[in-house]
C-alpha atoms as a PDB file:
ATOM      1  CA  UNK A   1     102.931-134.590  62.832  1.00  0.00           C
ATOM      2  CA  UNK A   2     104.467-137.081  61.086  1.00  0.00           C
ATOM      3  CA  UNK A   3     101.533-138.625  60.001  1.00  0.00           C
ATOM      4  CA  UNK A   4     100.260-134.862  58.162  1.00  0.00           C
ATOM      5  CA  UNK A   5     103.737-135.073  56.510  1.00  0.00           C
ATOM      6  CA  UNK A   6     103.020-138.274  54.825  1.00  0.00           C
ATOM      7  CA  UNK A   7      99.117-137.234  53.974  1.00  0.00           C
ATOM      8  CA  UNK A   8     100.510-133.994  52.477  1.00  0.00           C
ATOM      9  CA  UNK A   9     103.197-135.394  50.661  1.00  0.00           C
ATOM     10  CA  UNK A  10     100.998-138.035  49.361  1.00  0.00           C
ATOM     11  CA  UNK A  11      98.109-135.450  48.104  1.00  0.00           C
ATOM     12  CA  UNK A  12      99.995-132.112  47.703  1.00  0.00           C
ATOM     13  CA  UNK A  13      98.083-129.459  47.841  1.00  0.00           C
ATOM     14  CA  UNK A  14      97.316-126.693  45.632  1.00  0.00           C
ATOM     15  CA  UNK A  15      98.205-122.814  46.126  1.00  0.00           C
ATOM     16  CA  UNK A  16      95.573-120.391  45.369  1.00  0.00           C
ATOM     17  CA  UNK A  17      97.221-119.123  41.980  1.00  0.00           C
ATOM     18  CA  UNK A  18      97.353-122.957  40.663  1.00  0.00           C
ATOM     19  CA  UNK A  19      93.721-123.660  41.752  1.00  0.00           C
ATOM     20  CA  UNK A  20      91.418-123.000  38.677  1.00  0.00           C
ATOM     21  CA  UNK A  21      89.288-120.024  38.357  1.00  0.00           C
ATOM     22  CA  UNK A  22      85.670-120.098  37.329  1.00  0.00           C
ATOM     23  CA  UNK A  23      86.129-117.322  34.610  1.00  0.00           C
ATOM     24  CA  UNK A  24      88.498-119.586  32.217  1.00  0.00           C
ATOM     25  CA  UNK A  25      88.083-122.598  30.299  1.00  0.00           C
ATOM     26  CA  UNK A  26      88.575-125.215  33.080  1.00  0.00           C
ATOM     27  CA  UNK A  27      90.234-128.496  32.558  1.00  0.00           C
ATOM     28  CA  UNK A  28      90.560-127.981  28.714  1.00  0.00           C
ATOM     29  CA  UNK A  29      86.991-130.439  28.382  1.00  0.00           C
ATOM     30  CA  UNK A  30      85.982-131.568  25.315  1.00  0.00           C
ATOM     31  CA  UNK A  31      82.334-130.726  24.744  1.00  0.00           C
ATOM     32  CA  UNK A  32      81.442-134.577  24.651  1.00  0.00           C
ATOM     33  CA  UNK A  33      83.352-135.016  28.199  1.00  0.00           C
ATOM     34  CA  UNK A  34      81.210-132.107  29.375  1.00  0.00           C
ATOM     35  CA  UNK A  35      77.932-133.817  28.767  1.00  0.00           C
ATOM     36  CA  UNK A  36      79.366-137.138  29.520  1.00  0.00           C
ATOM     37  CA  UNK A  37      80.525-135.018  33.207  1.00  0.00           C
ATOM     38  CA  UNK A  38      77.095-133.888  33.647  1.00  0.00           C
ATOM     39  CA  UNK A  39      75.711-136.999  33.283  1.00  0.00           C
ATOM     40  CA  UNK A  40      78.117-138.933  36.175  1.00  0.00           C
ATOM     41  CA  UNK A  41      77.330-135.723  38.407  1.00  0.00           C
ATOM     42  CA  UNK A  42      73.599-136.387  37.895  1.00  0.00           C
ATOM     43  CA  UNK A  43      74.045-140.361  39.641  1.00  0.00           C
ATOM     44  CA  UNK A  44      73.773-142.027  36.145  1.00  0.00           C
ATOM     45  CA  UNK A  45      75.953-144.879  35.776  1.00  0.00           C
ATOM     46  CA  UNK A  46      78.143-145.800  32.686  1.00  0.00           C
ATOM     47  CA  UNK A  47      75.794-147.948  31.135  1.00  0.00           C
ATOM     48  CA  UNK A  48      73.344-145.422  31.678  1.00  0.00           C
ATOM     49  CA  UNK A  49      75.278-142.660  30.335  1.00  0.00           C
ATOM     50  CA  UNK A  50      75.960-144.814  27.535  1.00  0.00           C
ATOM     51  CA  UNK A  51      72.026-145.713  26.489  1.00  0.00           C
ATOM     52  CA  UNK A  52      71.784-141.820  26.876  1.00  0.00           C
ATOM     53  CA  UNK A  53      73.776-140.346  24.676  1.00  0.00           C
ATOM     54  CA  UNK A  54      74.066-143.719  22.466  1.00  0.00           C
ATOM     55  CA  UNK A  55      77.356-144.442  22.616  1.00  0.00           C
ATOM     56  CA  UNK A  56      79.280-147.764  23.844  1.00  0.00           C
ATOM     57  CA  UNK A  57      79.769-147.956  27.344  1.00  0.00           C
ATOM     58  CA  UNK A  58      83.605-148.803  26.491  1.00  0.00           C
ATOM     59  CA  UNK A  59      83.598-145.085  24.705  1.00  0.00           C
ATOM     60  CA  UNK A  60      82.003-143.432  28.175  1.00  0.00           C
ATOM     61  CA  UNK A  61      84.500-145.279  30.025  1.00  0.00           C
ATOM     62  CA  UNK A  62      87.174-143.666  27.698  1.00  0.00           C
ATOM     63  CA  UNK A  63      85.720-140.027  28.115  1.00  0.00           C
ATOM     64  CA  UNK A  64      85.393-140.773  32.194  1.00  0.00           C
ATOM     65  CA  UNK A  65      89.218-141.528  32.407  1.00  0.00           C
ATOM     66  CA  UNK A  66      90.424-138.412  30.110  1.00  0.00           C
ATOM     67  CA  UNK A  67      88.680-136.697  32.086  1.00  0.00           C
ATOM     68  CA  UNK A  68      89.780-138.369  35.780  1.00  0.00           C
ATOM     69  CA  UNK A  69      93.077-137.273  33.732  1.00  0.00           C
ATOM     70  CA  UNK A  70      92.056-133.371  33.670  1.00  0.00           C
ATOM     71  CA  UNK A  71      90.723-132.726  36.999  1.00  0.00           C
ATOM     72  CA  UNK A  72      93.267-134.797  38.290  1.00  0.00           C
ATOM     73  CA  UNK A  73      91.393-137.395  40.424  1.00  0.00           C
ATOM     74  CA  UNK A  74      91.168-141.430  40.732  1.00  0.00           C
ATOM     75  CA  UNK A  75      87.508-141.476  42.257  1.00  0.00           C
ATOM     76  CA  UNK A  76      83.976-140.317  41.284  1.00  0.00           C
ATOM     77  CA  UNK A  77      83.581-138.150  44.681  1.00  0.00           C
ATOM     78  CA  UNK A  78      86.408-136.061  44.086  1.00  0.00           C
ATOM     79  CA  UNK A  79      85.422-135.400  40.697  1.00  0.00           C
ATOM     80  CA  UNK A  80      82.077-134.463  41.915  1.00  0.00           C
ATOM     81  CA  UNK A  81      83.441-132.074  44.605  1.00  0.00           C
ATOM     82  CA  UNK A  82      85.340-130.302  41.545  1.00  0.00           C
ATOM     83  CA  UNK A  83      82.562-130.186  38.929  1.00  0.00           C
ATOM     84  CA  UNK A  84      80.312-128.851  41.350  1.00  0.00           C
ATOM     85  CA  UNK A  85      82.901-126.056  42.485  1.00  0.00           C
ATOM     86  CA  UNK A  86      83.664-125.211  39.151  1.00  0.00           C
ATOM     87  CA  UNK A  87      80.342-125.391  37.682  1.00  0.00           C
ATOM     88  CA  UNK A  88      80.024-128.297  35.693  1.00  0.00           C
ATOM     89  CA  UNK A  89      76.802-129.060  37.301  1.00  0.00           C
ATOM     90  CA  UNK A  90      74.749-126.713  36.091  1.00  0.00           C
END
């Protein structure tokens, strides 16, 4: 018991009226952090990403943190969980 206190104190979670809805602009993404999203979902790495859209791999970096910022997470498996449930995938 004590143990689930810590866990949920340590990642609160998220009532149903905070969680994000499907029908709204989600996350406030730029359209450059979209592609640069749909690129990390689709297993490319940052260098790839980079050589793809020709842009530094420093910038990408840049664009993956904001966007870490947004959705809220600190590792590339939670963000893919999200952009898949909110559509970012597609």
């Amino acid at each position: 018991m004590i143990a689930q206190l810590r866990l949920n104190a340590k990642y609160p979670v998220r009532s149903q009226s905070q969680a994000p809805t499907k029908y709204r602009p989600l996350f406030n993404l730029t359209s450059r952090e979209k592609e640069v999203l749909y690129h990390i979902c689709q297993g490319h790495s940052m260098k790839e990403v980079a050589e793809i859209m020709y842009l530094s791999p420093s910038t990408i970096i840049s664009h993956k943190r904001k966007i870490f910022d947004k959705f809220g997470v600190n590792n590339l498996v939670r963000l893919g969980v999200l952009a898949e449930r909110y559509g970012y995938t597609d």
